[in-house]
C-alpha atoms as a PDB file:
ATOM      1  CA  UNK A   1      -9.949-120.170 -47.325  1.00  0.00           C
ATOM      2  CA  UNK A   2     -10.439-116.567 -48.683  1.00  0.00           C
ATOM      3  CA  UNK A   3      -9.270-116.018 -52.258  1.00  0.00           C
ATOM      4  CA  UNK A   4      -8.403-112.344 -52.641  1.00  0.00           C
ATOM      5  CA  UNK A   5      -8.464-110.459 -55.720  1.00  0.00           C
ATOM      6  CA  UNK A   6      -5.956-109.648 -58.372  1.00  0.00           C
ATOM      7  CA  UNK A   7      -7.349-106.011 -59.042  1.00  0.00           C
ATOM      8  CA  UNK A   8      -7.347-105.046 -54.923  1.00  0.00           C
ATOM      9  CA  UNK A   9      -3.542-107.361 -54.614  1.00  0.00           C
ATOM     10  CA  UNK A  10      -2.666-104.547 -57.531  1.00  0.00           C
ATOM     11  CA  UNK A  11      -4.278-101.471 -56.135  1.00  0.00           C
ATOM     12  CA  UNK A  12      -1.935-102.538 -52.766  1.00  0.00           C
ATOM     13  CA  UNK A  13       1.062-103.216 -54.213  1.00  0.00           C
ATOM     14  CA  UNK A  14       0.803 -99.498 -56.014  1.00  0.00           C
ATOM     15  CA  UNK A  15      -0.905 -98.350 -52.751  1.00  0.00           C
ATOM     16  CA  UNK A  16       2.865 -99.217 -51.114  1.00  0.00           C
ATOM     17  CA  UNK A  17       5.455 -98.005 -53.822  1.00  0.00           C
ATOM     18  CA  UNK A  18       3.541 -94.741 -53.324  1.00  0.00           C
ATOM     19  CA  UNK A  19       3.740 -94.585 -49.584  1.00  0.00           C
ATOM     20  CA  UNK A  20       7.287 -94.137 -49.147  1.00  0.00           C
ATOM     21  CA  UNK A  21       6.740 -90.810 -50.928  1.00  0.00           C
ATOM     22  CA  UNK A  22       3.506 -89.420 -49.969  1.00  0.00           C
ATOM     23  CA  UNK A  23       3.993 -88.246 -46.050  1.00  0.00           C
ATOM     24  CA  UNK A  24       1.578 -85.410 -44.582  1.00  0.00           C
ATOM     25  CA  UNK A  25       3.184 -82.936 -42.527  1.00  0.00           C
ATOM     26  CA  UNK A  26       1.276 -80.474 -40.443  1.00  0.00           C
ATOM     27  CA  UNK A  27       1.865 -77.437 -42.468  1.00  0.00           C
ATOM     28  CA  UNK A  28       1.149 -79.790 -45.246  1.00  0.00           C
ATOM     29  CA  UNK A  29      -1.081 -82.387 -44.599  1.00  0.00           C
ATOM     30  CA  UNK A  30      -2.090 -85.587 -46.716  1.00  0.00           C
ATOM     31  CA  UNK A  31      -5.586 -85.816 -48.234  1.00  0.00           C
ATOM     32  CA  UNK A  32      -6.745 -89.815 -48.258  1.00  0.00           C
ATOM     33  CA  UNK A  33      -9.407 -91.104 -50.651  1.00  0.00           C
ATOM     34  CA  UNK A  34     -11.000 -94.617 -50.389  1.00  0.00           C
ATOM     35  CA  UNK A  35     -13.407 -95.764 -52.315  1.00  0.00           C
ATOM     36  CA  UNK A  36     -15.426 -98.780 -52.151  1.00  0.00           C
ATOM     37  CA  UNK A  37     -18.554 -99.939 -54.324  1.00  0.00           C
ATOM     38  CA  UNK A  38     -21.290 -98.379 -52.496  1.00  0.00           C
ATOM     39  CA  UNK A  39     -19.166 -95.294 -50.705  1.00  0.00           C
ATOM     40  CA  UNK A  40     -16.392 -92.761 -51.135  1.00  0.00           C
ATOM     41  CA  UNK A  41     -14.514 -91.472 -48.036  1.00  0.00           C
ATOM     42  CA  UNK A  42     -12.278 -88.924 -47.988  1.00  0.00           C
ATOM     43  CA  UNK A  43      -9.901 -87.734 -44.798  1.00  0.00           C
ATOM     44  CA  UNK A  44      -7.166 -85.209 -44.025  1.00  0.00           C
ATOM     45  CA  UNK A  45      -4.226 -86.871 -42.071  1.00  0.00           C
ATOM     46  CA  UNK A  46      -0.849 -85.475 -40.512  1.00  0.00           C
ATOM     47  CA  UNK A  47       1.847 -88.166 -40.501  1.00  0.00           C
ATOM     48  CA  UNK A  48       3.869 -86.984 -38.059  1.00  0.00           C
ATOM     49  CA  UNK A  49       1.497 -86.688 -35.235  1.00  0.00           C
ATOM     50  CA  UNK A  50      -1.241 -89.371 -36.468  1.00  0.00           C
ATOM     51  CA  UNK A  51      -4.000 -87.927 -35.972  1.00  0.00           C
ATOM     52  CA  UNK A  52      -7.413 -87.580 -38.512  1.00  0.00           C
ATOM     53  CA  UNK A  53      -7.677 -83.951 -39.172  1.00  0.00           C
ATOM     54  CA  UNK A  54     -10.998 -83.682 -40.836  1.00  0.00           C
ATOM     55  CA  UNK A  55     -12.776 -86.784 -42.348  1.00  0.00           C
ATOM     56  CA  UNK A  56     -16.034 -86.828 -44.567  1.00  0.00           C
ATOM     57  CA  UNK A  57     -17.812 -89.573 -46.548  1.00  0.00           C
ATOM     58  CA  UNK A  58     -20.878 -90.436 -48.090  1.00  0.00           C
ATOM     59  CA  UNK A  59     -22.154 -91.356 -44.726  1.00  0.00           C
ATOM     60  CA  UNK A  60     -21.858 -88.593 -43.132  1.00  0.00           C
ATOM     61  CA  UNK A  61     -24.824 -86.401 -41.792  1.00  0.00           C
ATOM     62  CA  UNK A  62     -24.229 -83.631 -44.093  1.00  0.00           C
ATOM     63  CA  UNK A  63     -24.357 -85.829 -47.409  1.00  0.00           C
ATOM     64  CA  UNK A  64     -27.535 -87.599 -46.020  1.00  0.00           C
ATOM     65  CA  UNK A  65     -29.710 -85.953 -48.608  1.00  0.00           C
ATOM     66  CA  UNK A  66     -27.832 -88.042 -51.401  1.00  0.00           C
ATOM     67  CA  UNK A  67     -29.027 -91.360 -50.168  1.00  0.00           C
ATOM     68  CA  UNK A  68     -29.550 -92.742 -53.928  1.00  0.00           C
ATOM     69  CA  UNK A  69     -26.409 -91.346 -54.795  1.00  0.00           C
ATOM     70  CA  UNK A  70     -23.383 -92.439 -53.142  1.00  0.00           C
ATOM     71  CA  UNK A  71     -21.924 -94.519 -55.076  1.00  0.00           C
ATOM     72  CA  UNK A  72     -21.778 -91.576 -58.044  1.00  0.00           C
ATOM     73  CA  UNK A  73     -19.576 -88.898 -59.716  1.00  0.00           C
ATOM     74  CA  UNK A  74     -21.985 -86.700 -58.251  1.00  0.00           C
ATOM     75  CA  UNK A  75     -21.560 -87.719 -54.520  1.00  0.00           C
ATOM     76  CA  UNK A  76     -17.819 -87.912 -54.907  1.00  0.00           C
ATOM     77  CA  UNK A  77     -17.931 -84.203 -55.639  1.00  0.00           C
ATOM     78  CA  UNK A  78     -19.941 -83.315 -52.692  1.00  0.00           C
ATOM     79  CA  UNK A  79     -17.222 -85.067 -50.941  1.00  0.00           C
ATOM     80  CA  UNK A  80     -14.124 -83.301 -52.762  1.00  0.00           C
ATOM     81  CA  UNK A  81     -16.449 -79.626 -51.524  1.00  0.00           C
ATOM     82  CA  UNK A  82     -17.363 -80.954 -48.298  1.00  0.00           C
ATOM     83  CA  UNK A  83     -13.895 -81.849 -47.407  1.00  0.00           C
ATOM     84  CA  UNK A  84     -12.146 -78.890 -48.359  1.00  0.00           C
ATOM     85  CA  UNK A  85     -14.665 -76.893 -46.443  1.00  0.00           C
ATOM     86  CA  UNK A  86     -13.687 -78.574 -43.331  1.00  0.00           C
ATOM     87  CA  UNK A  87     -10.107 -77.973 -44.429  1.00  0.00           C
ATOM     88  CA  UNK A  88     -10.269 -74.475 -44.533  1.00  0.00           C
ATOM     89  CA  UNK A  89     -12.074 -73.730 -41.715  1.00  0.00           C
ATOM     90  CA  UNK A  90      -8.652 -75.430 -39.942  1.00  0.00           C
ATOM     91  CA  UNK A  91      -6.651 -72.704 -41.948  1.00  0.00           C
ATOM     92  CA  UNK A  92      -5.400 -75.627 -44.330  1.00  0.00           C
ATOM     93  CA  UNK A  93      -5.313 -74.255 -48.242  1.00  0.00           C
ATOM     94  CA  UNK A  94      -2.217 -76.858 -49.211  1.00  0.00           C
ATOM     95  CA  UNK A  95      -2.440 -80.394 -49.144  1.00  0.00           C
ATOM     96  CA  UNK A  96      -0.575 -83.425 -50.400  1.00  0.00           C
ATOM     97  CA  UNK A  97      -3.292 -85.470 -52.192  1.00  0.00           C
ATOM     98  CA  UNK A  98      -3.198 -89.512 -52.101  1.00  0.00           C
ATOM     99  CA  UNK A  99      -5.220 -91.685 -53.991  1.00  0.00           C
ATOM    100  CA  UNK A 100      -4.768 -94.678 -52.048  1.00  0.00           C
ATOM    101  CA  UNK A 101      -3.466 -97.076 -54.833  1.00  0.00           C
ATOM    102  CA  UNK A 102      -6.582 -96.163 -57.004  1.00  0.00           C
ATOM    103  CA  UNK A 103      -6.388 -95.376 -60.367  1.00  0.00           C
ATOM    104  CA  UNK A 104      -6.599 -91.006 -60.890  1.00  0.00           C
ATOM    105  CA  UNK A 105     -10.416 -91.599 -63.346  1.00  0.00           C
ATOM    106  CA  UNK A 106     -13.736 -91.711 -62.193  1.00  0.00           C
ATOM    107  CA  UNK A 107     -14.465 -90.904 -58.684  1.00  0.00           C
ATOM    108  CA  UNK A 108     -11.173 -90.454 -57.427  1.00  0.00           C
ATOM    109  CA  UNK A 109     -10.710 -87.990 -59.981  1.00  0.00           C
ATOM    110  CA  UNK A 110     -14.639 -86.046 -59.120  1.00  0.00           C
ATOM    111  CA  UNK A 111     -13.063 -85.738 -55.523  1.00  0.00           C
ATOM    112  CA  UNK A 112      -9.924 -84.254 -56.278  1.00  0.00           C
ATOM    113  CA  UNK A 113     -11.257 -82.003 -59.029  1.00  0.00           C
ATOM    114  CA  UNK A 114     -14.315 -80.489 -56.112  1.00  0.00           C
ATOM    115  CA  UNK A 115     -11.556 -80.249 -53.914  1.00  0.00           C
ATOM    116  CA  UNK A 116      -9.563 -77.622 -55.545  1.00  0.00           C
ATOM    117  CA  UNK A 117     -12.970 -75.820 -57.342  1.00  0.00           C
ATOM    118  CA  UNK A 118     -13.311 -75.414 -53.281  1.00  0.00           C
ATOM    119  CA  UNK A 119     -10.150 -73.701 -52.892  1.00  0.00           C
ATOM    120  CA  UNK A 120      -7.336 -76.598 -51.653  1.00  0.00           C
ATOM    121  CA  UNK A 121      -3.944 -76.733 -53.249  1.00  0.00           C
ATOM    122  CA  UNK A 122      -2.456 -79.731 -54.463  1.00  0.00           C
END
């Protein structure tokens, strides 16, 4: 049987109080981070169609020249640019940003903080 964590039981249970407030709309869509030990992924969503918008990570094509860095500050910043880039080439400047349950420090933080250098609102 699998045991599963206290830490990811806790980033769920904060991951669904914030749901219920966090909704992307199309004129305002919702900007998703994940994060996992070895990647970062980051995706633009609108809730009331669902449908992926834009979506980068740290496996993506563009990113492949930071193949020792993924799992970094520095990679989750290329993200945060990357992803805004693709945002604004869709005309989308404002978006509603959600951290997935994940505590607002380290990487989660780098993304968000490229992201509006870049030019998105949030």
């Amino acid at each position: 049987m699998k045991k599963t964590n206290p830490s990811e039981l806790a980033r769920k249970r904060r991951k669904k109080r914030f749901q219920k407030m966090i909704r992307g709309t199309p004129e305002r869509p919702r900007l998703c981070v994940f994060r996992s030990n070895k990647h970062i992924y980051a995706q633009i969503v609108d809730d009331q169609a669902p449908r992926t918008i834009a979506a980068v990570s740290t496996l993506s094509k563009e990113l492949a020249s930071l193949a020792d860095k993924r799992a970094t500050k520095e990679g989750a910043r290329k993200v945060g640019e990357l992803i805004a880039k693709k945002a604004q080439e869709r005309n989308i400047l404002k978006v509603v940003f959600d951290r997935n349950g994940f505590l607002y420090h380290g990487r989660v933080q780098a993304v968000a903080d490229a992201a509006r250098e870049a030019g998105l609102e949030f």
